[in-house]
PDB file of N, CA and C in Angstrom:
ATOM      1  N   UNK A   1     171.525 184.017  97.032  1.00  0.00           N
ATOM      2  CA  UNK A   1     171.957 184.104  98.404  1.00  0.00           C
ATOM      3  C   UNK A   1     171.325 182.943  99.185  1.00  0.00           C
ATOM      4  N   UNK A   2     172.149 182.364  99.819  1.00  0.00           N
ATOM      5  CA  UNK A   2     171.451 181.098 100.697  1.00  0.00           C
ATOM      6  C   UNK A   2     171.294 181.492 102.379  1.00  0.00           C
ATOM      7  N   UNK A   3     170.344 181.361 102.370  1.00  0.00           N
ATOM      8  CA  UNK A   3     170.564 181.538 104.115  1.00  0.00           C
ATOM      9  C   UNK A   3     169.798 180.769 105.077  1.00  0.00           C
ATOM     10  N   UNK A   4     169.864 180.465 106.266  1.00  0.00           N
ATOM     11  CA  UNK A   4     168.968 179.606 106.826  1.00  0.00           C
ATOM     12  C   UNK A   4     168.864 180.010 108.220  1.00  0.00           C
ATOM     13  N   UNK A   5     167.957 179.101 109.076  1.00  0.00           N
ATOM     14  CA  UNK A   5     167.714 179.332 110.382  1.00  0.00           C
ATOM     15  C   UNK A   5     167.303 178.280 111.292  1.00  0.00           C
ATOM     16  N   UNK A   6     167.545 178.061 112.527  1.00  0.00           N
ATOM     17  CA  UNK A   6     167.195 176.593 113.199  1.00  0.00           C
ATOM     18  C   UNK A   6     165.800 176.627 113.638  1.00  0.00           C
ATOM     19  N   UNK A   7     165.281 175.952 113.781  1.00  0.00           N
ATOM     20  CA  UNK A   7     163.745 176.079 114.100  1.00  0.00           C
ATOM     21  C   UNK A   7     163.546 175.298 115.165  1.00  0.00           C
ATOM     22  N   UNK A   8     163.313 176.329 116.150  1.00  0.00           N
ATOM     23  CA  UNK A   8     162.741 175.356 117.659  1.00  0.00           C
ATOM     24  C   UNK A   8     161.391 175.527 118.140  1.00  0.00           C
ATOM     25  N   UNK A   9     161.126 174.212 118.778  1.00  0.00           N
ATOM     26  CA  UNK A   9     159.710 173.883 119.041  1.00  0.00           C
ATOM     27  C   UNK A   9     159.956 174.182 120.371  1.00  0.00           C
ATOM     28  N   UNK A  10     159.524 174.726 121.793  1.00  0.00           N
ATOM     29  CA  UNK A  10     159.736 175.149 122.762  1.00  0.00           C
ATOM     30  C   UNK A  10     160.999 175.127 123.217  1.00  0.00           C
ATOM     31  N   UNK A  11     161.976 175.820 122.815  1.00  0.00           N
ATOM     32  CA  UNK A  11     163.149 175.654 123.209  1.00  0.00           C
ATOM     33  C   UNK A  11     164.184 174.518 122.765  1.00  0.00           C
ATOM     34  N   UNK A  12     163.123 173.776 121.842  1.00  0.00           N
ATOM     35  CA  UNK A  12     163.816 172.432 121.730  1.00  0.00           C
ATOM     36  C   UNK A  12     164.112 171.973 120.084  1.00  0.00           C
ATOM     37  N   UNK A  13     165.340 172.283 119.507  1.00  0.00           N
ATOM     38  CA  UNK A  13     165.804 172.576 118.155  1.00  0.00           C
ATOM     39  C   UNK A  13     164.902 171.262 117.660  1.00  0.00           C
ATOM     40  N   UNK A  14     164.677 171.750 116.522  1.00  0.00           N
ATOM     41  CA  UNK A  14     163.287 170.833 115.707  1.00  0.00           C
ATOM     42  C   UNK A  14     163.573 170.434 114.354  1.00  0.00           C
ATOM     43  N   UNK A  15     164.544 171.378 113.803  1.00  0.00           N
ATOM     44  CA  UNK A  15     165.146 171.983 112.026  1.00  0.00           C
ATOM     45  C   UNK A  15     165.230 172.905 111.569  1.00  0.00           C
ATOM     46  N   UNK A  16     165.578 173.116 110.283  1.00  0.00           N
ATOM     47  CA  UNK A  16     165.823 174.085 109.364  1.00  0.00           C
ATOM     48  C   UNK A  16     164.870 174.607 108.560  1.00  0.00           C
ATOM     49  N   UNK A  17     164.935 175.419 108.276  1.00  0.00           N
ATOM     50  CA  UNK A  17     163.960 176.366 107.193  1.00  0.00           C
ATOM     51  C   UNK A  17     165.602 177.298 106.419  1.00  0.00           C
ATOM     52  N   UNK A  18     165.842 177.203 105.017  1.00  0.00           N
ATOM     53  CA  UNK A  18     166.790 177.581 104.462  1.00  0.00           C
ATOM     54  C   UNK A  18     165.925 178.446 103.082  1.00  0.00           C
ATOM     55  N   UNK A  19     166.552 179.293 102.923  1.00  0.00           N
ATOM     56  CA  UNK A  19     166.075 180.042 101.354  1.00  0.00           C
ATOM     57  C   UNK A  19     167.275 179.710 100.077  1.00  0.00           C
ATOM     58  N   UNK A  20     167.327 179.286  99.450  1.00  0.00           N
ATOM     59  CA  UNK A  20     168.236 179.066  97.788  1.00  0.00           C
ATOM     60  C   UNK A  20     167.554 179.866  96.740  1.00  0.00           C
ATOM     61  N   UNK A  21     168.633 179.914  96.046  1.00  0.00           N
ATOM     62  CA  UNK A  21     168.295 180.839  94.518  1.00  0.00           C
ATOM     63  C   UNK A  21     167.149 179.847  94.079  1.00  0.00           C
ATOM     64  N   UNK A  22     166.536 178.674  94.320  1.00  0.00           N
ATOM     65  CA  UNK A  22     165.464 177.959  94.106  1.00  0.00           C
ATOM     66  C   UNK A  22     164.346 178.232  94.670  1.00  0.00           C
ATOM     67  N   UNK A  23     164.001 178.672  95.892  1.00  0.00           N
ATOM     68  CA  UNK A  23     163.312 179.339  96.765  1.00  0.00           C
ATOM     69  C   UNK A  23     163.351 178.489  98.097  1.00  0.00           C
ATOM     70  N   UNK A  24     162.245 178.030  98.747  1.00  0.00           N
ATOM     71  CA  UNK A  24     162.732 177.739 100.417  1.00  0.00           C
ATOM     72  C   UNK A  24     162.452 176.052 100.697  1.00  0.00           C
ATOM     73  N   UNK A  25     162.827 175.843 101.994  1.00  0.00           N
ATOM     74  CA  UNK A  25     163.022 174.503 102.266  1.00  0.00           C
ATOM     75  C   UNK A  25     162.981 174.682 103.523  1.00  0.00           C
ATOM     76  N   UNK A  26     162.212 173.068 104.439  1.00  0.00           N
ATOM     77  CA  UNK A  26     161.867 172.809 106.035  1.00  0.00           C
ATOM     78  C   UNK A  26     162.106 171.629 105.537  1.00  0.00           C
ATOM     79  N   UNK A  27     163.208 171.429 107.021  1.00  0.00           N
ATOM     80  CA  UNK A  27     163.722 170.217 107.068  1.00  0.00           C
ATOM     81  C   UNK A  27     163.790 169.664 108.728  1.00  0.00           C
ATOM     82  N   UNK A  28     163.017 168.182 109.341  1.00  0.00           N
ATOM     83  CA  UNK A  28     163.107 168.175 110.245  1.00  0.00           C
ATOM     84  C   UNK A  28     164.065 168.005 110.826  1.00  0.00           C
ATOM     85  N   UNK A  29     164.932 167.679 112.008  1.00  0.00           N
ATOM     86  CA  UNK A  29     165.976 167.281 112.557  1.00  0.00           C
ATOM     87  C   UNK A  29     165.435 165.970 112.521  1.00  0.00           C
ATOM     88  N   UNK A  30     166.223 164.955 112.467  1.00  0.00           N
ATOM     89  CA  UNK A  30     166.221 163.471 112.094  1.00  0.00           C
ATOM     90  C   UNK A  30     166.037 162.957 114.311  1.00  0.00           C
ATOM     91  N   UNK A  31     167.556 163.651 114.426  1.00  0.00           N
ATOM     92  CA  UNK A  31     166.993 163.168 116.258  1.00  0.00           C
ATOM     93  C   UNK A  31     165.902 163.627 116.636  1.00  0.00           C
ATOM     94  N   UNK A  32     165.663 165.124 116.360  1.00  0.00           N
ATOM     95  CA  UNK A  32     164.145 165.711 117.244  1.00  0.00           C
ATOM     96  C   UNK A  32     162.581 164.279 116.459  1.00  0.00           C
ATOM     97  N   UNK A  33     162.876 164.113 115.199  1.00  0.00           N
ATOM     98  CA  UNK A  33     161.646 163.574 115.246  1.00  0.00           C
ATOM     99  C   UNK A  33     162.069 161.992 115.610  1.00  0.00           C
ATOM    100  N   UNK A  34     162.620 161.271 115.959  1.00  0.00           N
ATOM    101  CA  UNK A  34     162.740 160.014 116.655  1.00  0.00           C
ATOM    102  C   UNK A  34     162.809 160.320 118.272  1.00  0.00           C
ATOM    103  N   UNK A  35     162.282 161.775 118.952  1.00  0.00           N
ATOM    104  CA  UNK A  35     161.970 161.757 120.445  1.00  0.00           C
ATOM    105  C   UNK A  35     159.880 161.371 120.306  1.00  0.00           C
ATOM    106  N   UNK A  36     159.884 161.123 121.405  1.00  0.00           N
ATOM    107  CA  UNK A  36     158.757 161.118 122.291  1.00  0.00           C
ATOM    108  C   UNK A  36     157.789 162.121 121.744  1.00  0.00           C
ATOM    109  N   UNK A  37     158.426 163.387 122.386  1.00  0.00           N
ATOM    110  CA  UNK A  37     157.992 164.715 122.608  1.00  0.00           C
ATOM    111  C   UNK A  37     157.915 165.496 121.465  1.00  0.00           C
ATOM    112  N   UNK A  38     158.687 164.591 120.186  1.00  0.00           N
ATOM    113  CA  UNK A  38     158.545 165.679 119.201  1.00  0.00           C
ATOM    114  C   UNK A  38     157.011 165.936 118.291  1.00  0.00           C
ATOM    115  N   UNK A  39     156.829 167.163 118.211  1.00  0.00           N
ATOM    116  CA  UNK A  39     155.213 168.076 117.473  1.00  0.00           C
ATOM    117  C   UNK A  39     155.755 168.278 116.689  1.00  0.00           C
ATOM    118  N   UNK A  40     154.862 168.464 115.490  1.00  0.00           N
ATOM    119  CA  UNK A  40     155.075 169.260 114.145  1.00  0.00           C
ATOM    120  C   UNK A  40     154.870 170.549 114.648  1.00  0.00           C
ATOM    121  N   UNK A  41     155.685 171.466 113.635  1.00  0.00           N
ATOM    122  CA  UNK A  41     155.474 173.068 114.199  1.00  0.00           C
ATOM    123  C   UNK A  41     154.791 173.729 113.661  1.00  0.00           C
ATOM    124  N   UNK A  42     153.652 173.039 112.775  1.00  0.00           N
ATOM    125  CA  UNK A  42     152.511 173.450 112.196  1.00  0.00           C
ATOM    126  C   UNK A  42     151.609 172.185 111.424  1.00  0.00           C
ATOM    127  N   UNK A  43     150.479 172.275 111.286  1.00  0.00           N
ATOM    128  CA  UNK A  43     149.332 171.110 110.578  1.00  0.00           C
ATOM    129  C   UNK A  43     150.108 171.196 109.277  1.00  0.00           C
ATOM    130  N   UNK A  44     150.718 172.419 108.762  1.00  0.00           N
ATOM    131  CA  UNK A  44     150.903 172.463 107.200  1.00  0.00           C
ATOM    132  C   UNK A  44     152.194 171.916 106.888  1.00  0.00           C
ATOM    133  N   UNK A  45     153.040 171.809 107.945  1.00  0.00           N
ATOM    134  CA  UNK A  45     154.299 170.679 107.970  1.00  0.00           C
ATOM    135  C   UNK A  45     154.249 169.734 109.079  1.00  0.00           C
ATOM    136  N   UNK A  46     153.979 169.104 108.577  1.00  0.00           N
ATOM    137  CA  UNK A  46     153.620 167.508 109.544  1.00  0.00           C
ATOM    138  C   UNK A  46     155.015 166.737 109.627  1.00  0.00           C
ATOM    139  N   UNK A  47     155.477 166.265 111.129  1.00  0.00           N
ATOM    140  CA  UNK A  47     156.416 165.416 111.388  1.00  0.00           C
ATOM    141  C   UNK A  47     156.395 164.483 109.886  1.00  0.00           C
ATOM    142  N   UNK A  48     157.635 164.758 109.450  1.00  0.00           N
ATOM    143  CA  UNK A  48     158.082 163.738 107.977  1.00  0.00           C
ATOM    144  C   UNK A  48     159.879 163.478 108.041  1.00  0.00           C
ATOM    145  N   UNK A  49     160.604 162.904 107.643  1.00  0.00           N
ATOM    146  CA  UNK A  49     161.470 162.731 107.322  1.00  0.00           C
ATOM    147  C   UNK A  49     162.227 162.659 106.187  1.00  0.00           C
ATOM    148  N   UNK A  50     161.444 163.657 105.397  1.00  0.00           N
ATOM    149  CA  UNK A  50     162.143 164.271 104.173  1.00  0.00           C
ATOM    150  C   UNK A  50     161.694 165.868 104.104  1.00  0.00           C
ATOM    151  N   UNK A  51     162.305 166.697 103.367  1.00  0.00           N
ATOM    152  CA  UNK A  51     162.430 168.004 103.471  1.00  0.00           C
ATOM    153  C   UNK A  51     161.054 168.407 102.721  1.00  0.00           C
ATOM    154  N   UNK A  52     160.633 169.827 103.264  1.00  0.00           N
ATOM    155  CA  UNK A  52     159.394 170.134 102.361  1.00  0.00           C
ATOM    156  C   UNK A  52     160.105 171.120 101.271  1.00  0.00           C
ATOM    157  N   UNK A  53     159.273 171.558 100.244  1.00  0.00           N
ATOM    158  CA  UNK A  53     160.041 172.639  99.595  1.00  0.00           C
ATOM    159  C   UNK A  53     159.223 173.478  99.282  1.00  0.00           C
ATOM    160  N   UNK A  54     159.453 174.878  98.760  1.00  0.00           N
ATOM    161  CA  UNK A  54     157.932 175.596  98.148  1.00  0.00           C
ATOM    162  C   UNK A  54     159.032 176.919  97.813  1.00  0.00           C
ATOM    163  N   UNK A  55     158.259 177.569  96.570  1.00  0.00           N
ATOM    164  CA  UNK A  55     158.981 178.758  95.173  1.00  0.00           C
ATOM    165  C   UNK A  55     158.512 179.860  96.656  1.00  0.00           C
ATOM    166  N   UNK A  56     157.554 179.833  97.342  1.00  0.00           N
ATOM    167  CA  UNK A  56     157.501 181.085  98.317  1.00  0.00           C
ATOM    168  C   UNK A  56     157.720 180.540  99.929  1.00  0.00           C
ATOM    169  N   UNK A  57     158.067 181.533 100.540  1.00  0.00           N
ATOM    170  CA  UNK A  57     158.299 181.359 102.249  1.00  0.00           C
ATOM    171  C   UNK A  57     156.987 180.375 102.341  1.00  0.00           C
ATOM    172  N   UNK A  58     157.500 179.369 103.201  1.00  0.00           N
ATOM    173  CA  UNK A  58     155.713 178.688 103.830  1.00  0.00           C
ATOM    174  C   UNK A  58     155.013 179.718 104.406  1.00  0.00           C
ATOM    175  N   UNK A  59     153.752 179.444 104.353  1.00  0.00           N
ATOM    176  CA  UNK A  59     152.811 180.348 105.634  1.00  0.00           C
ATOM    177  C   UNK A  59     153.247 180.426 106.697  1.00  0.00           C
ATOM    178  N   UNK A  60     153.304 179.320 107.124  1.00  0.00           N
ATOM    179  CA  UNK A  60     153.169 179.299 108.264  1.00  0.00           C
ATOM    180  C   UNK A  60     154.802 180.250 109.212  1.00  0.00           C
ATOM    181  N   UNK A  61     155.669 180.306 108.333  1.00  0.00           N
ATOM    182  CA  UNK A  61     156.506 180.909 109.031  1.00  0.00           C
ATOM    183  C   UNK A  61     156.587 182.224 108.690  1.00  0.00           C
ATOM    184  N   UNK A  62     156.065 182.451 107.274  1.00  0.00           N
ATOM    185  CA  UNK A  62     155.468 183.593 106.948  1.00  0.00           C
ATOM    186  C   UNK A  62     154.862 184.798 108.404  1.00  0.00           C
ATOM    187  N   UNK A  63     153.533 183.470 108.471  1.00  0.00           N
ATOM    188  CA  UNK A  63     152.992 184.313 109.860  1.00  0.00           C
ATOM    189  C   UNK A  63     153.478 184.865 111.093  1.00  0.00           C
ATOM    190  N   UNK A  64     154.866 183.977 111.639  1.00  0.00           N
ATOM    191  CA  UNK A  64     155.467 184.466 112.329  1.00  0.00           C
ATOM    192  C   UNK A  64     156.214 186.097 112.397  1.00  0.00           C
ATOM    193  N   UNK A  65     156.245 186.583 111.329  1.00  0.00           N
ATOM    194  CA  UNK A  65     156.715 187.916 111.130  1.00  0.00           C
ATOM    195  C   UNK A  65     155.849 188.910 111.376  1.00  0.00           C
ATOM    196  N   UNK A  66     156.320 190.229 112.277  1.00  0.00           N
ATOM    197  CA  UNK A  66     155.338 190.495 112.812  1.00  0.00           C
ATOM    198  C   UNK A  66     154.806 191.477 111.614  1.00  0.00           C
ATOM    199  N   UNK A  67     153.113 192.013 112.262  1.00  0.00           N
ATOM    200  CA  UNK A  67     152.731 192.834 111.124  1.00  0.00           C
ATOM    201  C   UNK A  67     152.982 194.787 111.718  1.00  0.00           C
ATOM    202  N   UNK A  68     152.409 195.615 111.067  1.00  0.00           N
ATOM    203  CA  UNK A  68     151.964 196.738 111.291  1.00  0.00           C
ATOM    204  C   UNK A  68     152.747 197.549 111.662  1.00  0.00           C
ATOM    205  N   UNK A  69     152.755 198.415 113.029  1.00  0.00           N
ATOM    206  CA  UNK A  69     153.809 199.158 113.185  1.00  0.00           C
ATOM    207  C   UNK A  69     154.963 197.820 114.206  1.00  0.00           C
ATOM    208  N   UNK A  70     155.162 196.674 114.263  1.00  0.00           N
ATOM    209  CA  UNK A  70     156.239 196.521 115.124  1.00  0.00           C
ATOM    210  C   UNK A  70     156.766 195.905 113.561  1.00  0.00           C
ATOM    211  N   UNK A  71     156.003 195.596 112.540  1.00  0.00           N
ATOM    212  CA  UNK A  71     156.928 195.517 111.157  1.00  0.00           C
ATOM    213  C   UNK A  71     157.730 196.708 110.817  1.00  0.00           C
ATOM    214  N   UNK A  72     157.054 198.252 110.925  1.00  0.00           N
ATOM    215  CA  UNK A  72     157.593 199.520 110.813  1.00  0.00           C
ATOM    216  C   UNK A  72     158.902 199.360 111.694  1.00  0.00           C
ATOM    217  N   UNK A  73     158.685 199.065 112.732  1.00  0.00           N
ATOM    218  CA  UNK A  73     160.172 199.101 113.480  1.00  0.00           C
ATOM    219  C   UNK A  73     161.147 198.355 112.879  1.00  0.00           C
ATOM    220  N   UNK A  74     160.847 197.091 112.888  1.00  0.00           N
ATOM    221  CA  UNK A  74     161.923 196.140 112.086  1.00  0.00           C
ATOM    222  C   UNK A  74     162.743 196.751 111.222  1.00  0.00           C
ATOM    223  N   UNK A  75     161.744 197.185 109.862  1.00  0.00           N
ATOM    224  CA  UNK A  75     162.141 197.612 108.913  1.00  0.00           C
ATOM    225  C   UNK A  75     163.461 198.886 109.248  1.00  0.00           C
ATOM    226  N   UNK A  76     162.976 199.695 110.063  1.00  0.00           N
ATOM    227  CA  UNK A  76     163.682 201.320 109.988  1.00  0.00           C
ATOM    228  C   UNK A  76     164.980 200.958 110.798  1.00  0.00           C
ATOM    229  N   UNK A  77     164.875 199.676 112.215  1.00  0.00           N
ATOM    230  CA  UNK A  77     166.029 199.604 112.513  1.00  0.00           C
ATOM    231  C   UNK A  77     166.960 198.903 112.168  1.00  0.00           C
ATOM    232  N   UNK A  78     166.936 197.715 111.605  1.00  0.00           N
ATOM    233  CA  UNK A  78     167.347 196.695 110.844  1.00  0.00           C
ATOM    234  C   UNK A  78     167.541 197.149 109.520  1.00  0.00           C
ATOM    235  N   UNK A  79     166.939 198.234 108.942  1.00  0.00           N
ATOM    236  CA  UNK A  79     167.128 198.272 107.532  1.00  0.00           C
ATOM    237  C   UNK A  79     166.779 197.159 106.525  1.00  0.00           C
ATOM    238  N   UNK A  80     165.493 196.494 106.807  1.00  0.00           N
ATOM    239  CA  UNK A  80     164.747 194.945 106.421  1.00  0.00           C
ATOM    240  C   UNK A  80     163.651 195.348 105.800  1.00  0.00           C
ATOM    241  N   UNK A  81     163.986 195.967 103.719  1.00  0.00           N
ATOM    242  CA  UNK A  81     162.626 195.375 103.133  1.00  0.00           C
ATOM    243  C   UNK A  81     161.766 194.875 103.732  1.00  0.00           C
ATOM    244  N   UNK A  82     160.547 195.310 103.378  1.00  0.00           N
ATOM    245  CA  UNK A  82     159.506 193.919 104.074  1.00  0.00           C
ATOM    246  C   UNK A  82     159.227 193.328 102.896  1.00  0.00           C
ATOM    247  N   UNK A  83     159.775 193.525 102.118  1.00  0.00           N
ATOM    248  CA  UNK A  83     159.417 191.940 100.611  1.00  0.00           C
ATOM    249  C   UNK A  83     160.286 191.236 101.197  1.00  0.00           C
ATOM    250  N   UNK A  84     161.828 191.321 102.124  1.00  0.00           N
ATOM    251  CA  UNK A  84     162.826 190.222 102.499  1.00  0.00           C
ATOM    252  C   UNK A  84     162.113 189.521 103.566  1.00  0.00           C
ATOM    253  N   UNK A  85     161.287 188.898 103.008  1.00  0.00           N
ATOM    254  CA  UNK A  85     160.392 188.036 104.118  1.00  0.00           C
ATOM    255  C   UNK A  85     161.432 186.873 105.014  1.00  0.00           C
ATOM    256  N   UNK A  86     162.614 186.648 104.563  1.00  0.00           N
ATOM    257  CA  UNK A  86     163.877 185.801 104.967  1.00  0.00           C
ATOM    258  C   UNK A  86     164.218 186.225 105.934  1.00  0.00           C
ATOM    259  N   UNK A  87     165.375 187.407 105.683  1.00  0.00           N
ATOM    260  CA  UNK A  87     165.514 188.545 106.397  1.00  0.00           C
ATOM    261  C   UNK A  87     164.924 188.979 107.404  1.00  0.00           C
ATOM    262  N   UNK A  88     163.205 189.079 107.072  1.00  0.00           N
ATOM    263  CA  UNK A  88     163.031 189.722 108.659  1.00  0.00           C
ATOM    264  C   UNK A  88     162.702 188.307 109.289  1.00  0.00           C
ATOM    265  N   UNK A  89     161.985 187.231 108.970  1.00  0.00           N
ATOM    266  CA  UNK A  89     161.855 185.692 109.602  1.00  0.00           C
ATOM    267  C   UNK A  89     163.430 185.863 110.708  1.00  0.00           C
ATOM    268  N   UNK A  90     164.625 185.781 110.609  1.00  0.00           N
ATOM    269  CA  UNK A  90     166.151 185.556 110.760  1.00  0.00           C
ATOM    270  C   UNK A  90     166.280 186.552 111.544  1.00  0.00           C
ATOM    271  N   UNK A  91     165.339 187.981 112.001  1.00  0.00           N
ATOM    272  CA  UNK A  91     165.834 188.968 112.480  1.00  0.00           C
ATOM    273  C   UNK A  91     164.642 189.296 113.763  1.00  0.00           C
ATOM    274  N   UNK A  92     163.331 189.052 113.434  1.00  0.00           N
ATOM    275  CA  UNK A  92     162.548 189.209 114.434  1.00  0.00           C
ATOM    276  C   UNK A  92     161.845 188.083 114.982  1.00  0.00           C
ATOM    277  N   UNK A  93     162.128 186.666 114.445  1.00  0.00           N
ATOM    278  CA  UNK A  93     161.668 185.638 114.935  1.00  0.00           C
ATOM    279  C   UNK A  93     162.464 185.062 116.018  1.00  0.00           C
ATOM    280  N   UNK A  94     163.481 185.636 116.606  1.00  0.00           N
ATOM    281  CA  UNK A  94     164.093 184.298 117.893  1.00  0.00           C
ATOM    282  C   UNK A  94     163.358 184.827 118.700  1.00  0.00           C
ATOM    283  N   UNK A  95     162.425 185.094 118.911  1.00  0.00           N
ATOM    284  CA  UNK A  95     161.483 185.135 120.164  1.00  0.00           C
ATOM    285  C   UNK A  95     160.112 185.354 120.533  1.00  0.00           C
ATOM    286  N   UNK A  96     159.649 184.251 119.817  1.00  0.00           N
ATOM    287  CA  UNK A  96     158.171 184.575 119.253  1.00  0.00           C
ATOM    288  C   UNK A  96     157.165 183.976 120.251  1.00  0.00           C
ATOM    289  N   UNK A  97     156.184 184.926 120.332  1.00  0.00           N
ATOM    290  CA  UNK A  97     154.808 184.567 121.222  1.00  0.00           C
ATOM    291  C   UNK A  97     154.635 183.025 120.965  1.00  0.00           C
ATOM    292  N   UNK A  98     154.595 182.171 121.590  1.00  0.00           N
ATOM    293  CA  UNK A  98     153.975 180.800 121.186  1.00  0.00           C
ATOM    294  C   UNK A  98     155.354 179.881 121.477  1.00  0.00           C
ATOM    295  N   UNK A  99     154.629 178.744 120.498  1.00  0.00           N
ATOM    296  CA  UNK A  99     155.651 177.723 120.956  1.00  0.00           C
ATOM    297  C   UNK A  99     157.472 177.651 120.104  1.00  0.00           C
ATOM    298  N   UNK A 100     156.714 178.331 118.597  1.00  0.00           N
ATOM    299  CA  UNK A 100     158.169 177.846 117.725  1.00  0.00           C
ATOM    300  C   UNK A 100     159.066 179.308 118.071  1.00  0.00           C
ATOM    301  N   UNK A 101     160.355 179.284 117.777  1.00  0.00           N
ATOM    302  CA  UNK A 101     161.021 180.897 117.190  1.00  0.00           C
ATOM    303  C   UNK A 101     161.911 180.391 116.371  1.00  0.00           C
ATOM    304  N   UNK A 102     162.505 181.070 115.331  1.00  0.00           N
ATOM    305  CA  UNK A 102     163.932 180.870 114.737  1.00  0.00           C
ATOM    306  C   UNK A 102     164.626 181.544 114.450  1.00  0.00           C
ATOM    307  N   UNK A 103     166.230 181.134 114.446  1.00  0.00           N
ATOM    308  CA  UNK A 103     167.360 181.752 115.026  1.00  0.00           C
ATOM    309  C   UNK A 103     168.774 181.459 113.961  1.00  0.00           C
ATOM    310  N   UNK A 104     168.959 183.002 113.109  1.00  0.00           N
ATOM    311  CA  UNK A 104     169.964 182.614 112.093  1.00  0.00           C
ATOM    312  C   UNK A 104     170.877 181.841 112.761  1.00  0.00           C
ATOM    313  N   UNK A 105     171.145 180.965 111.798  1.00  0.00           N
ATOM    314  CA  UNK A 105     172.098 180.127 111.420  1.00  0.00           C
ATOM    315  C   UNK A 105     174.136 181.045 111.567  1.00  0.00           C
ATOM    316  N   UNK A 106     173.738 182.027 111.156  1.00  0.00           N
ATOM    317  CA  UNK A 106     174.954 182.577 111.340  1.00  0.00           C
ATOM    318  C   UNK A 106     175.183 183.906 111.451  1.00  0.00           C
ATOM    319  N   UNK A 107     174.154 183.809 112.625  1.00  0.00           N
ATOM    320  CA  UNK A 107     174.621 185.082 113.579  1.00  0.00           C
ATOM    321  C   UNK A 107     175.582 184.807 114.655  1.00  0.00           C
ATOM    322  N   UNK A 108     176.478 185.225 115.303  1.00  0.00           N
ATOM    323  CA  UNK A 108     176.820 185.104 116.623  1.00  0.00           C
ATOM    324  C   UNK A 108     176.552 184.873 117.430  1.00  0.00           C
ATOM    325  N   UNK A 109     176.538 184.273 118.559  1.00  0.00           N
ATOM    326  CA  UNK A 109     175.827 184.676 119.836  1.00  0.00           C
ATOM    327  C   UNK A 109     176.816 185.340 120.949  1.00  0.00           C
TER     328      UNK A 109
END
């Protein structure tokens, strides 16, 4: 199953983070990193212009998912494994405390 999500740095689309039957991938936006203003959205992915890859979710977006009982919620209303670390990233991340959130790729709005 492939799925992905846009990744914004304060409001301001930054790239992709995608999952493949290979496992996951962060990819910057080519315009966001030729601005001014553009930050890496973590020390552990540093502004680059080639894609990162890794067999598990990065940490760092990892961390974005919440823990404990607002994970309990996720799970019971969404119906979201918490091994679908994808899944809930795509479902409880467009609106995250801080600077980044991300926002399936193909949900509606």
């Amino acid at each position: 199953m492939n799925r992905s999500g846009n990744v914004y740095m304060k409001d301001q689309f930054c790239g992709t983070v995608s999952e493949t039957d290979d496992g996951y991938s962060f990819e910057y936006d080519k315009l966001y990193l030729v601005n001014n203003f553009a930050q890496a959205v973590s020390c552990t992915l540093p502004l680059a212009d080639k894609p990162y890859y890794s067999k598990t979710l990065f940490a760092f977006f990892d961390g974005l998912i919440p823990e404990g009982w607002l994970l309990d919620i996720a799970e019971k209303n969404w119906k979201i494994n918490y091994k679908d670390r994808m899944g809930l990233l795509l479902t409880c991340c467009k609106d995250c405390i801080g600077a980044v959130s991300v926002k399936n790729n193909h949900e509606k709005l």
